[in-house]
Protein backbone atom coordinates (compact mmCIF):
# COMPACT_ATOMS: atom_id res chain seq x y z
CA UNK A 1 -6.60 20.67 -6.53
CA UNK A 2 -5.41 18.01 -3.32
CA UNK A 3 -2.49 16.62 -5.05
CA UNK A 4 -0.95 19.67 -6.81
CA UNK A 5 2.21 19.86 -5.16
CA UNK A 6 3.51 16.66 -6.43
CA UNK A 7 1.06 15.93 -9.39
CA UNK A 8 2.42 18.64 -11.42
CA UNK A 9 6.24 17.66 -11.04
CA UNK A 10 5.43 14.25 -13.45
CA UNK A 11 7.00 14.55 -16.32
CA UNK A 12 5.92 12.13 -19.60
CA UNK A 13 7.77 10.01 -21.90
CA UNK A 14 7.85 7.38 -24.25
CA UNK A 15 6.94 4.23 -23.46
CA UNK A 16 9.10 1.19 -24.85
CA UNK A 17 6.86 -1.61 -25.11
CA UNK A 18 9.89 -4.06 -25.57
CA UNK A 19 10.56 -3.14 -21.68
CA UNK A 20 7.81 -3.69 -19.84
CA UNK A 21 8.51 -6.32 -17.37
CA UNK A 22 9.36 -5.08 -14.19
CA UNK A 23 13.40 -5.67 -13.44
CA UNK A 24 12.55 -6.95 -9.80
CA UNK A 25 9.27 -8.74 -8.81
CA UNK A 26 9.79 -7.59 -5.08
CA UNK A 27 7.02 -5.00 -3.19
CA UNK A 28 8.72 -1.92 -2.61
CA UNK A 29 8.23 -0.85 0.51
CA UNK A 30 9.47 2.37 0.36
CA UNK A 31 7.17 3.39 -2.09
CA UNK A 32 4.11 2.24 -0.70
CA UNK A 33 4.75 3.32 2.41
CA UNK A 34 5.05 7.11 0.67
CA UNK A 35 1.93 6.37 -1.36
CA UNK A 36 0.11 5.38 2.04
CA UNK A 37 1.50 8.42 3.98
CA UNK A 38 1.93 11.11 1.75
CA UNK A 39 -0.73 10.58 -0.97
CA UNK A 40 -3.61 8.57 0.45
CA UNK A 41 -2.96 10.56 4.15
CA UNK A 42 -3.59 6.82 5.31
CA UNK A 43 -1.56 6.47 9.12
CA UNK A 44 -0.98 3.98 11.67
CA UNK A 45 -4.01 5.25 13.77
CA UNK A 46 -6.34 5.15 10.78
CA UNK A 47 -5.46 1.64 10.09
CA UNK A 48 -5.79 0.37 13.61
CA UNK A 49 -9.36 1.85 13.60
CA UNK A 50 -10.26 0.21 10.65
CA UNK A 51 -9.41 -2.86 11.86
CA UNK A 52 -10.99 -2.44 15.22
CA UNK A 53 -14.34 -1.60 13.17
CA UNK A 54 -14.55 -4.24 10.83
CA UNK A 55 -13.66 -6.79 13.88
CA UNK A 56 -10.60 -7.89 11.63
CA UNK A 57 -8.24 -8.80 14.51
CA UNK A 58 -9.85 -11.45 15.34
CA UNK A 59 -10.40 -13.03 11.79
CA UNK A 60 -6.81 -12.46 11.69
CA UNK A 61 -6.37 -14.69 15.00
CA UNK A 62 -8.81 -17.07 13.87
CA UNK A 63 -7.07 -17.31 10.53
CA UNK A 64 -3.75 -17.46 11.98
CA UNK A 65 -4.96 -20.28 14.55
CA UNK A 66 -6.03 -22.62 11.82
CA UNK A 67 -3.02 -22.23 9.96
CA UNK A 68 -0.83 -23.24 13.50
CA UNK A 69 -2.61 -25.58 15.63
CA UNK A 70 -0.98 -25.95 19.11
């Protein structure tokens, strides 16, 4: 099984259905940045590839010059 290690650490629990909005509506960084890394094996060289091959830096650019003009 790939995620063994830390799949088998969960533990389960109640869930209190009063309580379900999240207390802060801010990304956590942190956390994705683990999921990316550690779960998903997803790096900085993997993502600059997959930009490079679906041309997306310069739809970026593009996008980014039509939002500021000069």
């Amino acid at each position: 099984m790939k995620y063994k290690e830390w799949f088998h650490d969960l533990k389960t629990s109640k869930i209190d259905i009063n309580n379900l909005e999240p207390k802060s509506k801010l990304p956590d960084l942190d956390y994705d940045m683990w999921l990316s890394r550690d779960i998903f094996k997803v790096d900085k060289f993997y993502l600059k590839k997959q930009l490079i091959k679906f041309n997306l830096f310069r739809i970026i650019e593009v996008f980014y010059r039509k939002l500021n003009p000069l």
